[in-house]
PDBML (XML) file of the C-alpha atoms, coordinates in Angstrom:
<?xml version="1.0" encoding="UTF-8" ?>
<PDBx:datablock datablockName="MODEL"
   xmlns:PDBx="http://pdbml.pdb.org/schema/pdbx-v50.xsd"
   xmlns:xsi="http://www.w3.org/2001/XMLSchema-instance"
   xsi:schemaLocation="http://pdbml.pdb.org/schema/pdbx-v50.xsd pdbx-v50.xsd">
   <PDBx:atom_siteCategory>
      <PDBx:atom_site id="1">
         <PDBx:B_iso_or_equiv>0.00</PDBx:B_iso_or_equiv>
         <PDBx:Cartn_x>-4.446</PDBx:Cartn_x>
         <PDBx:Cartn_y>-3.581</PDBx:Cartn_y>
         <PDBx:Cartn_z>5.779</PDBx:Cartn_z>
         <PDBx:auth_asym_id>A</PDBx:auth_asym_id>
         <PDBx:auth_atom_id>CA</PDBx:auth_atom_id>
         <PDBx:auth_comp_id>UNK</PDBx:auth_comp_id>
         <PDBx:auth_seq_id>1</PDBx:auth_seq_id>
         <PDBx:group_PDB>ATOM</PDBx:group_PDB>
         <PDBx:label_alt_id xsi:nil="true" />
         <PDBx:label_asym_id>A</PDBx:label_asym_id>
         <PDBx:label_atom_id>CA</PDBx:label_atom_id>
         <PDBx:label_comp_id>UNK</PDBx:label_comp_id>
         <PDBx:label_entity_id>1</PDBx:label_entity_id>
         <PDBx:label_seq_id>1</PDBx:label_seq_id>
         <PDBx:occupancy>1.00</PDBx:occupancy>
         <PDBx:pdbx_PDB_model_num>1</PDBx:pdbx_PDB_model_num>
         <PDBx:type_symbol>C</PDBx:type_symbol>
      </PDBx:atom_site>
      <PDBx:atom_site id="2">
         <PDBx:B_iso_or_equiv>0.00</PDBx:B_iso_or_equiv>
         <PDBx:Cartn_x>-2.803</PDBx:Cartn_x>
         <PDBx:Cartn_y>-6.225</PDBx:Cartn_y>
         <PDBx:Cartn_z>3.773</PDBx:Cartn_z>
         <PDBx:auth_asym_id>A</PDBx:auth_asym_id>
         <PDBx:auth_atom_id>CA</PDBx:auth_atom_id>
         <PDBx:auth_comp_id>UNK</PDBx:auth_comp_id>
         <PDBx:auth_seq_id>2</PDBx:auth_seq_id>
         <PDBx:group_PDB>ATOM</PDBx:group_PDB>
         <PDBx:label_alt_id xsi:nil="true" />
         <PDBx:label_asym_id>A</PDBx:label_asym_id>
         <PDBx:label_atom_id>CA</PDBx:label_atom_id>
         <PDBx:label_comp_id>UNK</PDBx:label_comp_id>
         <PDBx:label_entity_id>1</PDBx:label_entity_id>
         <PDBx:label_seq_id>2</PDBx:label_seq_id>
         <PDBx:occupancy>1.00</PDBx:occupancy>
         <PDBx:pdbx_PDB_model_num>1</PDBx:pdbx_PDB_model_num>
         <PDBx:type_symbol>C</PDBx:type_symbol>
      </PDBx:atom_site>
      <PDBx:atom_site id="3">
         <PDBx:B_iso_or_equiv>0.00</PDBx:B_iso_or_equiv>
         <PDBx:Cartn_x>0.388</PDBx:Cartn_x>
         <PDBx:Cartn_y>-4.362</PDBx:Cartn_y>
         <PDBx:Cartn_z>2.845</PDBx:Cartn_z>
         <PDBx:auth_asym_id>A</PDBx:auth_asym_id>
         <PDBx:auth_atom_id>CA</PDBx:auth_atom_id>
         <PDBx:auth_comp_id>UNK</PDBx:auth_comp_id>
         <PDBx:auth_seq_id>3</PDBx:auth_seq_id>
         <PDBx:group_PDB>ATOM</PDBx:group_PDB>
         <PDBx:label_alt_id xsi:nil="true" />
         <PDBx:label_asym_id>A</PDBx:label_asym_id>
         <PDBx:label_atom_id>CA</PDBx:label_atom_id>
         <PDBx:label_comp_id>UNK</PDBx:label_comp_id>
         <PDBx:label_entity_id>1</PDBx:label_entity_id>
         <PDBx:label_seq_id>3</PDBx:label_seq_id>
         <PDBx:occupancy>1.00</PDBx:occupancy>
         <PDBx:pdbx_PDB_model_num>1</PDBx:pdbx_PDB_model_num>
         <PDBx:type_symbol>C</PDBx:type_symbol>
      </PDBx:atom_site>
      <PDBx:atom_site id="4">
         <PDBx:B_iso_or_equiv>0.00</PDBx:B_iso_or_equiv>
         <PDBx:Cartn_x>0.655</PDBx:Cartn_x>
         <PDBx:Cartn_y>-3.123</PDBx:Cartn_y>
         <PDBx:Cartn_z>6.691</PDBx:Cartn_z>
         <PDBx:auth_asym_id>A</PDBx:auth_asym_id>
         <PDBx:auth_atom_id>CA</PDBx:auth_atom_id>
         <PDBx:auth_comp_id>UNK</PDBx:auth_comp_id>
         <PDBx:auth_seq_id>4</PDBx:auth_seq_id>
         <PDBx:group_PDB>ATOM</PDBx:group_PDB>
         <PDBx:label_alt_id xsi:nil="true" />
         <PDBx:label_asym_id>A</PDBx:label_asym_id>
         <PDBx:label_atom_id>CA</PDBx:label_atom_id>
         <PDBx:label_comp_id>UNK</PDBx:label_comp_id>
         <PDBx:label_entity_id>1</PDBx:label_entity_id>
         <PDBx:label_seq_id>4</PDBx:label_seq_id>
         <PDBx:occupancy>1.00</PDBx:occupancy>
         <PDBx:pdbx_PDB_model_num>1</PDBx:pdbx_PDB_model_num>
         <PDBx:type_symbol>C</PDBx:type_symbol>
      </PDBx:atom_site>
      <PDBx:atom_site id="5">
         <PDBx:B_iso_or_equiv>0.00</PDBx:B_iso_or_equiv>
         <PDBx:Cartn_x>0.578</PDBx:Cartn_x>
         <PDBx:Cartn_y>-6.999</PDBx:Cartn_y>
         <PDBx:Cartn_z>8.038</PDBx:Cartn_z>
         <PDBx:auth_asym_id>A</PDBx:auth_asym_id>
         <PDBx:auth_atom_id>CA</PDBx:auth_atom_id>
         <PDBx:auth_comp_id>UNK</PDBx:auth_comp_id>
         <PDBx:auth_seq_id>5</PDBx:auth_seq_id>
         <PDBx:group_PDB>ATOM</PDBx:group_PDB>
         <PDBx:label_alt_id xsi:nil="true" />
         <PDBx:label_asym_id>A</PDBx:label_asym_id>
         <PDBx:label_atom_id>CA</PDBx:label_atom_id>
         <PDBx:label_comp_id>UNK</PDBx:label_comp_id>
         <PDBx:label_entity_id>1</PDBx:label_entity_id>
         <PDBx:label_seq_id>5</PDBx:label_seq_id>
         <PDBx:occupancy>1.00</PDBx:occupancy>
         <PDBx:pdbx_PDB_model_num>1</PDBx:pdbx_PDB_model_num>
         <PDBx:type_symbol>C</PDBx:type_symbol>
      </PDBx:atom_site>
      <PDBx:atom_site id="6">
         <PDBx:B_iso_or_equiv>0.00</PDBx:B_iso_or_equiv>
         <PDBx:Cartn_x>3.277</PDBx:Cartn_x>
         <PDBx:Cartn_y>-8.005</PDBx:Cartn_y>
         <PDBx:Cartn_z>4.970</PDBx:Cartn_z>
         <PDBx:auth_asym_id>A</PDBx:auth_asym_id>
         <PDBx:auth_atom_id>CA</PDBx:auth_atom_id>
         <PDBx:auth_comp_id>UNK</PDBx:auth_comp_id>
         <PDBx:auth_seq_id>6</PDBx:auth_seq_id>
         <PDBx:group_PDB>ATOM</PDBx:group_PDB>
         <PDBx:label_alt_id xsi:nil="true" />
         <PDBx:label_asym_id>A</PDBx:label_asym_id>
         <PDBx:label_atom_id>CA</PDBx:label_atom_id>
         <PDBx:label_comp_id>UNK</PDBx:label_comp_id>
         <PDBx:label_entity_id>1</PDBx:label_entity_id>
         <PDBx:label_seq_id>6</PDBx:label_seq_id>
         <PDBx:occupancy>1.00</PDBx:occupancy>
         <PDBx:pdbx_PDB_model_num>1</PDBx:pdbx_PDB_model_num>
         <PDBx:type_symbol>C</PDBx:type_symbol>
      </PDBx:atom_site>
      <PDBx:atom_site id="7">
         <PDBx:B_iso_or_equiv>0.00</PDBx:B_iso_or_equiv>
         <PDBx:Cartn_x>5.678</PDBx:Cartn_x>
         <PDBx:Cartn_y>-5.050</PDBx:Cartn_y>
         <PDBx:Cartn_z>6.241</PDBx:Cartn_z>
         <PDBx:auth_asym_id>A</PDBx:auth_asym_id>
         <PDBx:auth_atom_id>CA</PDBx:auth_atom_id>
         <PDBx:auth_comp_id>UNK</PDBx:auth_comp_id>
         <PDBx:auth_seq_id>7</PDBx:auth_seq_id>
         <PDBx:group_PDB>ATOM</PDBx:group_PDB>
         <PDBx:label_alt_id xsi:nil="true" />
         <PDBx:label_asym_id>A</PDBx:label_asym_id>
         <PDBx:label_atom_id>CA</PDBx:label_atom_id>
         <PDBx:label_comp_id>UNK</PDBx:label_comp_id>
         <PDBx:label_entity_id>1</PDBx:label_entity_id>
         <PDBx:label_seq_id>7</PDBx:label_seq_id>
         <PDBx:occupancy>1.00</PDBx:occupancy>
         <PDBx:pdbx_PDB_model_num>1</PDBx:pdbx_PDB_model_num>
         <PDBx:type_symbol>C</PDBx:type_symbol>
      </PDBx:atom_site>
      <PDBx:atom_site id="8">
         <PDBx:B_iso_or_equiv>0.00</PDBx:B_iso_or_equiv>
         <PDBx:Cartn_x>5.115</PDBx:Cartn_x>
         <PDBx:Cartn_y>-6.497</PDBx:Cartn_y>
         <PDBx:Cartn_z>10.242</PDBx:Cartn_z>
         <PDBx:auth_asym_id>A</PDBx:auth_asym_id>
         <PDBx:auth_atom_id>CA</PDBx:auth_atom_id>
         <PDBx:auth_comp_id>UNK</PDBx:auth_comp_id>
         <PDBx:auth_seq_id>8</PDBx:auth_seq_id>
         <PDBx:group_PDB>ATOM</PDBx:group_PDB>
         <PDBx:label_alt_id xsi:nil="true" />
         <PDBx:label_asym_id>A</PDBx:label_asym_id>
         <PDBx:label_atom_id>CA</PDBx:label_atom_id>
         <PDBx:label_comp_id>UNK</PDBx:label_comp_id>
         <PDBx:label_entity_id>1</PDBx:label_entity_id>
         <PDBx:label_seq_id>8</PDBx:label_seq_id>
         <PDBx:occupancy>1.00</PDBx:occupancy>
         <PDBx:pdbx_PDB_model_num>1</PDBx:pdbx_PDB_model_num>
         <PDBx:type_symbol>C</PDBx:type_symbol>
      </PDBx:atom_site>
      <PDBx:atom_site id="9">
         <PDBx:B_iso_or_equiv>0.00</PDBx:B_iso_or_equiv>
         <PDBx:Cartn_x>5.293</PDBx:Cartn_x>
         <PDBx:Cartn_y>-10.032</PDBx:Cartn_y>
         <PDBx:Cartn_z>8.932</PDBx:Cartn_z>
         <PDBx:auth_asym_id>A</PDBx:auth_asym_id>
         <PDBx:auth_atom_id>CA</PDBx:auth_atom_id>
         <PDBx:auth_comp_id>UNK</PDBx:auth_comp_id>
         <PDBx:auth_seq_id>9</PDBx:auth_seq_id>
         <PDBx:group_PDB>ATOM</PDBx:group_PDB>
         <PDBx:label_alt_id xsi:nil="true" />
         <PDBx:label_asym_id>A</PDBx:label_asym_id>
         <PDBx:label_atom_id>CA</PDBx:label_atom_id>
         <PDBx:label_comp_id>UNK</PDBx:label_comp_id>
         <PDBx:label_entity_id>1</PDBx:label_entity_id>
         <PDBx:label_seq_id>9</PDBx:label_seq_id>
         <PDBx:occupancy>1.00</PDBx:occupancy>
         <PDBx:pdbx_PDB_model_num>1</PDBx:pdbx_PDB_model_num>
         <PDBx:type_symbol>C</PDBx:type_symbol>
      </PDBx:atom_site>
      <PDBx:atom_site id="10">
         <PDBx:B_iso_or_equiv>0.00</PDBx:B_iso_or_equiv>
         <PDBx:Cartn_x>8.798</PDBx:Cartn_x>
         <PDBx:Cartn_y>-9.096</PDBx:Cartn_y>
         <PDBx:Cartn_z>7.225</PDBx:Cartn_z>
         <PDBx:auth_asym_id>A</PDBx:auth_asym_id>
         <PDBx:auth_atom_id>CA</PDBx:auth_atom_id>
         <PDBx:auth_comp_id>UNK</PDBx:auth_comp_id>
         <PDBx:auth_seq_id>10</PDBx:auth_seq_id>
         <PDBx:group_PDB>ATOM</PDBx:group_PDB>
         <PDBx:label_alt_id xsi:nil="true" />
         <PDBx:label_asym_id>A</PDBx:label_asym_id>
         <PDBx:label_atom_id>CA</PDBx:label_atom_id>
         <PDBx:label_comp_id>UNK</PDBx:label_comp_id>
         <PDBx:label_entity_id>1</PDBx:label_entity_id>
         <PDBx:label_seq_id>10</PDBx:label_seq_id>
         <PDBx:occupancy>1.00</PDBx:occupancy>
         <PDBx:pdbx_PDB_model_num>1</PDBx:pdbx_PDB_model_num>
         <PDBx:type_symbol>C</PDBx:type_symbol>
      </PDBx:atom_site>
      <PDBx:atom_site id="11">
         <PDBx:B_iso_or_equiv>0.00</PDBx:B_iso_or_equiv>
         <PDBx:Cartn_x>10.043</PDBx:Cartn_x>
         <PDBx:Cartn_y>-7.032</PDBx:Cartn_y>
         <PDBx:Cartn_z>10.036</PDBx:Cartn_z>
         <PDBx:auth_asym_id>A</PDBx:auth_asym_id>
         <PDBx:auth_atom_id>CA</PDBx:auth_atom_id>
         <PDBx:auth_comp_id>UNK</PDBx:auth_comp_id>
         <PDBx:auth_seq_id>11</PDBx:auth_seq_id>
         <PDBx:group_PDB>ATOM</PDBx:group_PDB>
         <PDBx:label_alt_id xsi:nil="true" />
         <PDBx:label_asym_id>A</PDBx:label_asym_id>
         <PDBx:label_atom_id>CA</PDBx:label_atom_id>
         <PDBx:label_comp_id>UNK</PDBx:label_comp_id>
         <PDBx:label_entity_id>1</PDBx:label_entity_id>
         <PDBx:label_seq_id>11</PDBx:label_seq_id>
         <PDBx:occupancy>1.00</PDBx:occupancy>
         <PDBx:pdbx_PDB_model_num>1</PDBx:pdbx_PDB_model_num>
         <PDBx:type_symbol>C</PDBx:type_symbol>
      </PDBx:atom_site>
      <PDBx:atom_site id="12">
         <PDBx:B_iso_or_equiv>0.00</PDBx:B_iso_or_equiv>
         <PDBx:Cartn_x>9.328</PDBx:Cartn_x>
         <PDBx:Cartn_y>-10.488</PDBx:Cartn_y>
         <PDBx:Cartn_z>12.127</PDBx:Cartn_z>
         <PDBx:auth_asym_id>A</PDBx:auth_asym_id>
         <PDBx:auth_atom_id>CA</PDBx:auth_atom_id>
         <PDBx:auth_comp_id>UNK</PDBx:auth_comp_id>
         <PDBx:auth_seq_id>12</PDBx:auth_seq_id>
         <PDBx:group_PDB>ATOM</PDBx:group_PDB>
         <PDBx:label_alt_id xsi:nil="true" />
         <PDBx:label_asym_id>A</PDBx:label_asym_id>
         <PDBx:label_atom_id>CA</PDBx:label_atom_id>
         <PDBx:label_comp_id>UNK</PDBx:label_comp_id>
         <PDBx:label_entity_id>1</PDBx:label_entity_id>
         <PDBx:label_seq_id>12</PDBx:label_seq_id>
         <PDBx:occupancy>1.00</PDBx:occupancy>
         <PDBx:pdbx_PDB_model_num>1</PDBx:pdbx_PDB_model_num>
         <PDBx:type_symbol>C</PDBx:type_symbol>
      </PDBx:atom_site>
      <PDBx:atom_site id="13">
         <PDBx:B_iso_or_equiv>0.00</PDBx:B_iso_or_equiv>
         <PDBx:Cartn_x>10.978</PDBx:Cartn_x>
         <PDBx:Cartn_y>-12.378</PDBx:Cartn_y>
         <PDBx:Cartn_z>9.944</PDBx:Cartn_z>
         <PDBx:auth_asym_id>A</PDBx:auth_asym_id>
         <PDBx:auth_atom_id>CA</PDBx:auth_atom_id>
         <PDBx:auth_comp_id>UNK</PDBx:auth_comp_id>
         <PDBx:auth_seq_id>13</PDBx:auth_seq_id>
         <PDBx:group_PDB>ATOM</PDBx:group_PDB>
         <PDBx:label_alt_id xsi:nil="true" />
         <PDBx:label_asym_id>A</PDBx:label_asym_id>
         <PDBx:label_atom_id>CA</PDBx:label_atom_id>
         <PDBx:label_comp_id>UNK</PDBx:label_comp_id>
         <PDBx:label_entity_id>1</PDBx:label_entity_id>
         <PDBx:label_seq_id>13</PDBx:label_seq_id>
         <PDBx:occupancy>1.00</PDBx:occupancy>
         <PDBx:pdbx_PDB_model_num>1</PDBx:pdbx_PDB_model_num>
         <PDBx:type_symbol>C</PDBx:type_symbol>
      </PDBx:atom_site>
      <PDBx:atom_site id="14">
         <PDBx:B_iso_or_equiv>0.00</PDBx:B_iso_or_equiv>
         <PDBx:Cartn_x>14.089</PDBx:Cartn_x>
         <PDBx:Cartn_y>-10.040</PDBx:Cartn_y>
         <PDBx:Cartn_z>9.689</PDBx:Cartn_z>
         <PDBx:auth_asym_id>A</PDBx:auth_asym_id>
         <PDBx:auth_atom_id>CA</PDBx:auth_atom_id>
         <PDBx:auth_comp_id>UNK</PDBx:auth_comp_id>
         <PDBx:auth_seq_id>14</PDBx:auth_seq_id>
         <PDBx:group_PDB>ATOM</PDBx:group_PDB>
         <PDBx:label_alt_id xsi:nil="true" />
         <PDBx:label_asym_id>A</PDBx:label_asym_id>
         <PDBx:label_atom_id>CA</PDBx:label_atom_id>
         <PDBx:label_comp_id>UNK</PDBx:label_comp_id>
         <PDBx:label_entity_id>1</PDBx:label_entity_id>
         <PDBx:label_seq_id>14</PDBx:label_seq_id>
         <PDBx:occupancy>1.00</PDBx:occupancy>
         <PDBx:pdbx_PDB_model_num>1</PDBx:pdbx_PDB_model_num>
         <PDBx:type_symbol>C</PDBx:type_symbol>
      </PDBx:atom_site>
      <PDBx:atom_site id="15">
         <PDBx:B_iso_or_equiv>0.00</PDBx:B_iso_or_equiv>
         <PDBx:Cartn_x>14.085</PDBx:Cartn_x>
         <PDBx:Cartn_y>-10.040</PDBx:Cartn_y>
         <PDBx:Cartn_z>13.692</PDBx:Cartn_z>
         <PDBx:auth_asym_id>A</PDBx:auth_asym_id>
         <PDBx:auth_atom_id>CA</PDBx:auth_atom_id>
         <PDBx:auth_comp_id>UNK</PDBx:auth_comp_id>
         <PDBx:auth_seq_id>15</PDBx:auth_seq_id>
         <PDBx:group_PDB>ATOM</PDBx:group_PDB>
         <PDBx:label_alt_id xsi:nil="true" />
         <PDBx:label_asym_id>A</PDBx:label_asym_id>
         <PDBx:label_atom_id>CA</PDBx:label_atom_id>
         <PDBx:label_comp_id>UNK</PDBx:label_comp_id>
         <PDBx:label_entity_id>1</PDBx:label_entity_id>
         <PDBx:label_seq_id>15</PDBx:label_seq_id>
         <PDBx:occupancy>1.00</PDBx:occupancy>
         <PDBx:pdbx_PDB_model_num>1</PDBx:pdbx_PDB_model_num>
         <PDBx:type_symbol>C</PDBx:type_symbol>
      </PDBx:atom_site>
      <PDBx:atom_site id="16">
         <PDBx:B_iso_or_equiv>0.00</PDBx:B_iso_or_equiv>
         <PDBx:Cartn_x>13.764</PDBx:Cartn_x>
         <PDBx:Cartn_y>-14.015</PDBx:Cartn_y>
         <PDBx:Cartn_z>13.788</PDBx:Cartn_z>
         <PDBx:auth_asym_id>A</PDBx:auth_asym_id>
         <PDBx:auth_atom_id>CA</PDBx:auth_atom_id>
         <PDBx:auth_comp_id>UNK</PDBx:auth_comp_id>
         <PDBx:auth_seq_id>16</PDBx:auth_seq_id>
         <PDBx:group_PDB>ATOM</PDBx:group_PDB>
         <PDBx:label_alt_id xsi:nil="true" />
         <PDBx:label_asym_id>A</PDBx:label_asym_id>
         <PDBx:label_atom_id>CA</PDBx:label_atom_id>
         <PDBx:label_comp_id>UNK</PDBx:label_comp_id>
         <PDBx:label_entity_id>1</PDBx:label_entity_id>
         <PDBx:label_seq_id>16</PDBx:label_seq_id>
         <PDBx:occupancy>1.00</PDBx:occupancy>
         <PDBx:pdbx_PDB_model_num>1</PDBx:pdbx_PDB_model_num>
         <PDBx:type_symbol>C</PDBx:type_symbol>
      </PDBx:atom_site>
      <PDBx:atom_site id="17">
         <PDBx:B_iso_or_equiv>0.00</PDBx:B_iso_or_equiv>
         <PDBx:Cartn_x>16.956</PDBx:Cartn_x>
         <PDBx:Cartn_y>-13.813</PDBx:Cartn_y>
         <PDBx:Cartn_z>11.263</PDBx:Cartn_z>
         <PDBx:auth_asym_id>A</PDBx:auth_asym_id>
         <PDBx:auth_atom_id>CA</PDBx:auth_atom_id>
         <PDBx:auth_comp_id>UNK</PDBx:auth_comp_id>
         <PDBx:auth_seq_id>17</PDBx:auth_seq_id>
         <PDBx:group_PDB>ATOM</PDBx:group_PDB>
         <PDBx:label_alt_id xsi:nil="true" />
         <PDBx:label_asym_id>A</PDBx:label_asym_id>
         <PDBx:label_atom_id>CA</PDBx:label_atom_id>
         <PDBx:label_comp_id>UNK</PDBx:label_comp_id>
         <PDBx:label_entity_id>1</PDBx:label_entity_id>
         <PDBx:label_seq_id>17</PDBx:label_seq_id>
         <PDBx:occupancy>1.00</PDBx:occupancy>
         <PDBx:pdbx_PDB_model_num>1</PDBx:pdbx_PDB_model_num>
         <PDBx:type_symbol>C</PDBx:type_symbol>
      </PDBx:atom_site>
      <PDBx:atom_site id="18">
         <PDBx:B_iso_or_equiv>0.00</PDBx:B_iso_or_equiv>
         <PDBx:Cartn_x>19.029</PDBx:Cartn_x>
         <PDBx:Cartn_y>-11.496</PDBx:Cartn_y>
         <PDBx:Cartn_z>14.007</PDBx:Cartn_z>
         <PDBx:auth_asym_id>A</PDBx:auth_asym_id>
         <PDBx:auth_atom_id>CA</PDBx:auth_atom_id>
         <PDBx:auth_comp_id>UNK</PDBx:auth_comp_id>
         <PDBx:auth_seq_id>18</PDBx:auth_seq_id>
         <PDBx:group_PDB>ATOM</PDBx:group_PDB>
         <PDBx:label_alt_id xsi:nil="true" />
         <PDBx:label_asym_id>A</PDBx:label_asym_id>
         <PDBx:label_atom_id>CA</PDBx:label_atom_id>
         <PDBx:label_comp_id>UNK</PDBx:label_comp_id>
         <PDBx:label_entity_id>1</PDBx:label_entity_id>
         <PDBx:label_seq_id>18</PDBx:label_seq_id>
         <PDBx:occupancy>1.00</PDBx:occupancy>
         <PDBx:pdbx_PDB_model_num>1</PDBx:pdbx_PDB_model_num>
         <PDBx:type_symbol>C</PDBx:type_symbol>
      </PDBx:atom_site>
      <PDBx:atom_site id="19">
         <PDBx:B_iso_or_equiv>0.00</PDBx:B_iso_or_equiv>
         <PDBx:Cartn_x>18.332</PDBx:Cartn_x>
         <PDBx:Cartn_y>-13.885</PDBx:Cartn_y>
         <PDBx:Cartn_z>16.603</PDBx:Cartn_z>
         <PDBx:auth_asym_id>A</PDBx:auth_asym_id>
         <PDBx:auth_atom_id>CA</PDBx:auth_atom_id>
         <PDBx:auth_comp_id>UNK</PDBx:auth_comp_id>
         <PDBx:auth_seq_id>19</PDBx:auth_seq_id>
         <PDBx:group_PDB>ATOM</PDBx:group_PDB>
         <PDBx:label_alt_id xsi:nil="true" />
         <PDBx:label_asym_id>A</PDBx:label_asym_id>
         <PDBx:label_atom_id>CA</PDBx:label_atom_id>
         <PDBx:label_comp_id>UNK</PDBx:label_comp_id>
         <PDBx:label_entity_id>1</PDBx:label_entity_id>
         <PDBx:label_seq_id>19</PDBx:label_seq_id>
         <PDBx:occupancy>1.00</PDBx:occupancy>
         <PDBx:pdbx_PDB_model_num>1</PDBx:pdbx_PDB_model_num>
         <PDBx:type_symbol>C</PDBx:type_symbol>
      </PDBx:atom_site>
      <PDBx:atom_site id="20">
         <PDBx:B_iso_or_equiv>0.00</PDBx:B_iso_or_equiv>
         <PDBx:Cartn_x>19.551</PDBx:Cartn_x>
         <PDBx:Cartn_y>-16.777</PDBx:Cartn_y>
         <PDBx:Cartn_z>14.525</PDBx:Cartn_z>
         <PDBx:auth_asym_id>A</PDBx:auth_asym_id>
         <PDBx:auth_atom_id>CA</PDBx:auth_atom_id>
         <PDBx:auth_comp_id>UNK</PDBx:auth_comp_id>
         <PDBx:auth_seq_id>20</PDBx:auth_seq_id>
         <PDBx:group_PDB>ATOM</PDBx:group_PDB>
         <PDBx:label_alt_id xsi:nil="true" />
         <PDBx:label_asym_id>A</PDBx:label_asym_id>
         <PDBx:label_atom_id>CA</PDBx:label_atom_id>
         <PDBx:label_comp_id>UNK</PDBx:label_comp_id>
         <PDBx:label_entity_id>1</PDBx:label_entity_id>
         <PDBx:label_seq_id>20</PDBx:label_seq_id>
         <PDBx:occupancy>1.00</PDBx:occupancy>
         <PDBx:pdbx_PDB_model_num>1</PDBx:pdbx_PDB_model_num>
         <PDBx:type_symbol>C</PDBx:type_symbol>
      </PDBx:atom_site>
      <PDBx:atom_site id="21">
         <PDBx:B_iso_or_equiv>0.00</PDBx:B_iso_or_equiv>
         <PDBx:Cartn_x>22.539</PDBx:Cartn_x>
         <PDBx:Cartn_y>-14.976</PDBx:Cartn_y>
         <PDBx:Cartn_z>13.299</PDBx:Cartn_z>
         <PDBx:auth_asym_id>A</PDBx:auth_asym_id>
         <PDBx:auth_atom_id>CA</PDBx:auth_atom_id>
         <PDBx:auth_comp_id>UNK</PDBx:auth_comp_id>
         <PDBx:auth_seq_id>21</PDBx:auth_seq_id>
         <PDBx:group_PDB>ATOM</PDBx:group_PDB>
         <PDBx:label_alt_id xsi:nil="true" />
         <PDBx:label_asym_id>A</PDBx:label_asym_id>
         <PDBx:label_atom_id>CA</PDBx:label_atom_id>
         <PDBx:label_comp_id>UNK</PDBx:label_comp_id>
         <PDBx:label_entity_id>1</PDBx:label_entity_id>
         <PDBx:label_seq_id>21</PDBx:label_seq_id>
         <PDBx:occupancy>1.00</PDBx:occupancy>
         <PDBx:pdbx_PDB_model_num>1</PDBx:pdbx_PDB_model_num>
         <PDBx:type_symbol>C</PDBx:type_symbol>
      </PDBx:atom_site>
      <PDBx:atom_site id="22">
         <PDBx:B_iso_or_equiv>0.00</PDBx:B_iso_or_equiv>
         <PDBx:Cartn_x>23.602</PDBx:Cartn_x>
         <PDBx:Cartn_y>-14.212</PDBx:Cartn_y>
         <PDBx:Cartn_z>16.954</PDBx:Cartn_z>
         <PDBx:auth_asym_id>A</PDBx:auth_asym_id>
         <PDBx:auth_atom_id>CA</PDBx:auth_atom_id>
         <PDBx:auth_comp_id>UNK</PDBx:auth_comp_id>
         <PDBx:auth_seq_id>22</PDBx:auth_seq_id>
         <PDBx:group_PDB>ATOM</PDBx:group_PDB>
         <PDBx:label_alt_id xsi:nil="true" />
         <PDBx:label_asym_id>A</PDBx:label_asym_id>
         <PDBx:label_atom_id>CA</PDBx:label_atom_id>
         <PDBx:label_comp_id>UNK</PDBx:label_comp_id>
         <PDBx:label_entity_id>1</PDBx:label_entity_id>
         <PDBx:label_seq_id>22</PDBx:label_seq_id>
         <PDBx:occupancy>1.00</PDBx:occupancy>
         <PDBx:pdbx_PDB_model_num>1</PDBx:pdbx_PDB_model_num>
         <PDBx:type_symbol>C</PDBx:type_symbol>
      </PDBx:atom_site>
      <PDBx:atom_site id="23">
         <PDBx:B_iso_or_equiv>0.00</PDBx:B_iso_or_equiv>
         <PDBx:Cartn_x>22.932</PDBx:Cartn_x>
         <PDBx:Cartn_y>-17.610</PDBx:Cartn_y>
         <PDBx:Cartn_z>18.160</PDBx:Cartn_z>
         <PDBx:auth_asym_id>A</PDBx:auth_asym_id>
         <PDBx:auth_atom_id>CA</PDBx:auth_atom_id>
         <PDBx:auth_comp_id>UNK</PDBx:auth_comp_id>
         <PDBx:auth_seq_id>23</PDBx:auth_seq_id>
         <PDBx:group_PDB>ATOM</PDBx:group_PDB>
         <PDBx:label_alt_id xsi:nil="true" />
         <PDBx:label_asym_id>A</PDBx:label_asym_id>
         <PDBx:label_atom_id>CA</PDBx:label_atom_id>
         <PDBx:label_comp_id>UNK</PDBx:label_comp_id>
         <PDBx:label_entity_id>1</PDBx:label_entity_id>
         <PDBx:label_seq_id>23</PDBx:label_seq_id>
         <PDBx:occupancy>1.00</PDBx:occupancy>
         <PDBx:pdbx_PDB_model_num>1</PDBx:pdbx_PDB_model_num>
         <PDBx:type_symbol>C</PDBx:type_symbol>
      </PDBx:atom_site>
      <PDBx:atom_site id="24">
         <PDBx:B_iso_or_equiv>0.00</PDBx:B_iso_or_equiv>
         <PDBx:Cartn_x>25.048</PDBx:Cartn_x>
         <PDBx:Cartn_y>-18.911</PDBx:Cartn_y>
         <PDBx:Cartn_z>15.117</PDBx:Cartn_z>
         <PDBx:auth_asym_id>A</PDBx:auth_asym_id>
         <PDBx:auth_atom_id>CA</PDBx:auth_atom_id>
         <PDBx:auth_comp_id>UNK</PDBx:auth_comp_id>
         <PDBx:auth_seq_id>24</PDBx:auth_seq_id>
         <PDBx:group_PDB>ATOM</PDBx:group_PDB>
         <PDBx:label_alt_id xsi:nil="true" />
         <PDBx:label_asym_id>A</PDBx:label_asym_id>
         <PDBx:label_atom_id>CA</PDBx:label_atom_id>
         <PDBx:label_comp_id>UNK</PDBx:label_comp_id>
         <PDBx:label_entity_id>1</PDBx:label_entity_id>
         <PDBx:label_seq_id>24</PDBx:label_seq_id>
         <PDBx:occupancy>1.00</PDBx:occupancy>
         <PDBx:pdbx_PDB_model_num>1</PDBx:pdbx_PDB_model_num>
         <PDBx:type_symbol>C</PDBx:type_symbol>
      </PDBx:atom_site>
   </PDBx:atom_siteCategory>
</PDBx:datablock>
C-alpha cells in the first residue's frame, strides 16, 4: 500500500510539473 500511494503521489507530482511547464 505504501509503495502504490508513492508511485500515485509521483505521477501527481510529474502531472503538476506538465502543467507548470506549459504555463511557463
Amino acid at each position: 500500500a505504501i509503495r502504490d500511494a508513492h508511485q500515485d503521489a509521483v505521477s501527481a507530482a510529474a502531472a503538476a510539473l506538465q502543467i507548470q511547464e506549459a504555463a511557463a
